[in-house]
Protein backbone atom coordinates (compact mmCIF):
# COMPACT_ATOMS: atom_id res chain seq x y z
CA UNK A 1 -2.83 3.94 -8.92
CA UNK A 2 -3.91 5.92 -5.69
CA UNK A 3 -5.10 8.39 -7.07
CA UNK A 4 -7.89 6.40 -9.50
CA UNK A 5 -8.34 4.48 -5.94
CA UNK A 6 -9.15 7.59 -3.84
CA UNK A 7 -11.26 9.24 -6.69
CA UNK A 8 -13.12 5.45 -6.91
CA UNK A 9 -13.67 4.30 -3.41
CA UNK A 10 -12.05 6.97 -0.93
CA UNK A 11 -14.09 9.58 1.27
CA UNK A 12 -13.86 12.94 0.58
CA UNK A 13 -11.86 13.33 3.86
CA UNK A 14 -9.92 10.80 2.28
CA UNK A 15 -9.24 12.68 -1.02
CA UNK A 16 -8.60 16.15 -0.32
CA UNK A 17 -4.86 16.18 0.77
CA UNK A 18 -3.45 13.75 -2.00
CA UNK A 19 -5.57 14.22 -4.77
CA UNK A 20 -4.18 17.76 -5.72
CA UNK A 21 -0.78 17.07 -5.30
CA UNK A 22 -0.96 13.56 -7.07
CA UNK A 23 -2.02 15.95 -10.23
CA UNK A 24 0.57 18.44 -10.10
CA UNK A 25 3.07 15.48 -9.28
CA UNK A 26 4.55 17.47 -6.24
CA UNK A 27 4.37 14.18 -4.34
CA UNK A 28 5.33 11.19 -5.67
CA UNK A 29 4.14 7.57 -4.86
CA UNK A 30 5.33 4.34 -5.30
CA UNK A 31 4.24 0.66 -5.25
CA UNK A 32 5.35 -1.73 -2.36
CA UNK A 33 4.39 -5.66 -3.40
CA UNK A 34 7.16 -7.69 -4.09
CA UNK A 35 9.20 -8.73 -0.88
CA UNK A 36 12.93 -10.76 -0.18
CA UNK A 37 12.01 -14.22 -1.37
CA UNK A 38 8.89 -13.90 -2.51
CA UNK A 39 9.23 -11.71 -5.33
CA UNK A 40 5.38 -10.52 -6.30
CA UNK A 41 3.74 -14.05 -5.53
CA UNK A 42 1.17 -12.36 -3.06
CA UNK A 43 0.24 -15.81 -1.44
CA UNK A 44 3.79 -15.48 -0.24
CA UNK A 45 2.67 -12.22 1.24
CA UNK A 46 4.67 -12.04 4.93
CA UNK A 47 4.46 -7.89 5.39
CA UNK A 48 1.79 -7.76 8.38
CA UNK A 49 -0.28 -4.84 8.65
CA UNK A 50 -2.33 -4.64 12.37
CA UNK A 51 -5.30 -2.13 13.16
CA UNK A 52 -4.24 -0.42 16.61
CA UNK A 53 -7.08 2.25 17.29
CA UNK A 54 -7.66 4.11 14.13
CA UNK A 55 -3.86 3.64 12.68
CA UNK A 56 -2.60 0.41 10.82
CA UNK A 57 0.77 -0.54 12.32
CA UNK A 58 3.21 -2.10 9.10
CA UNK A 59 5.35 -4.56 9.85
CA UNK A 60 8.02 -6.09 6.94
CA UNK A 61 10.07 -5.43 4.09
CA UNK A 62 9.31 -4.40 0.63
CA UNK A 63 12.03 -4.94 -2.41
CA UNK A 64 11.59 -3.88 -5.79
CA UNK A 65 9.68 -0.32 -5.47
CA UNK A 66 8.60 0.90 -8.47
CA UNK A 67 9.30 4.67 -8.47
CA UNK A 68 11.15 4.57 -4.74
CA UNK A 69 14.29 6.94 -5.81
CA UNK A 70 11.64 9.42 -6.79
CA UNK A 71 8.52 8.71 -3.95
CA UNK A 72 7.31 10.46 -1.20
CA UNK A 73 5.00 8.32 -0.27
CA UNK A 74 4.38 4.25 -0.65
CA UNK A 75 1.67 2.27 -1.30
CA UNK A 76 1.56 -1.69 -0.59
CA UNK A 77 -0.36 -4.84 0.06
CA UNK A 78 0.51 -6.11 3.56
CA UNK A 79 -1.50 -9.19 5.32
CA UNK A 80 -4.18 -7.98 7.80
CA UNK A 81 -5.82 -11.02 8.14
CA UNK A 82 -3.09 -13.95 8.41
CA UNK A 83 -6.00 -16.73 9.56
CA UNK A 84 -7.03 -16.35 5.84
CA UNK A 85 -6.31 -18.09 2.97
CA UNK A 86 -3.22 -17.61 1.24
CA UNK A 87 -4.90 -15.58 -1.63
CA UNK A 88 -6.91 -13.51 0.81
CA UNK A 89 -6.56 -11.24 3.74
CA UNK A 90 -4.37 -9.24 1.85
CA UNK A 91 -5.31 -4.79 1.98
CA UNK A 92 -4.30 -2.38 -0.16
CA UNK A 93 -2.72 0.23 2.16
């Protein structure tokens, strides 16, 4: 999935370290949605995600990690905007 993403939306700054070793599959990544009581209802979303400078700063828990025994890297949906509605303020990180 982050690979399609990066090739899709993502700068070329963005692309150039993960891209070749997402298609040689000498780094792994996983997903990171589903979270202790909430399973993967996303308006239950409670992993926080804050923009400090340039850098988002995660805060939460993740269960159920597709891929996790195998990843070197996680992607997830935290909340960055928690004023929003339920179904929104959620980012892809």
């Amino acid at each position: 999935m982050v690979g399609p993403t990066l090739i899709q939306h993502g700068s070329e700054e963005q692309r150039r370290p993960p891209l070749p070793t997402i298609l040689t599959a000498e780094e792994i990544w996983c997903q990171g949605y589903s979270e202790p009581g909430a399973g993967s209802d996303l308006a239950s979303l409670r992993t926080r995600a804050e923009l400090r400078g340039d850098a988002f700063v995660v805060n939460g828990q993740k269960v159920w990690t597709s891929n996790a025994q195998y990843a070197d890297w996680m992607f997830c949906l935290v909340r960055t905007d928690p004023d929003a509605p339920k179904h929104a303020g959620i980012s892809y990180i």
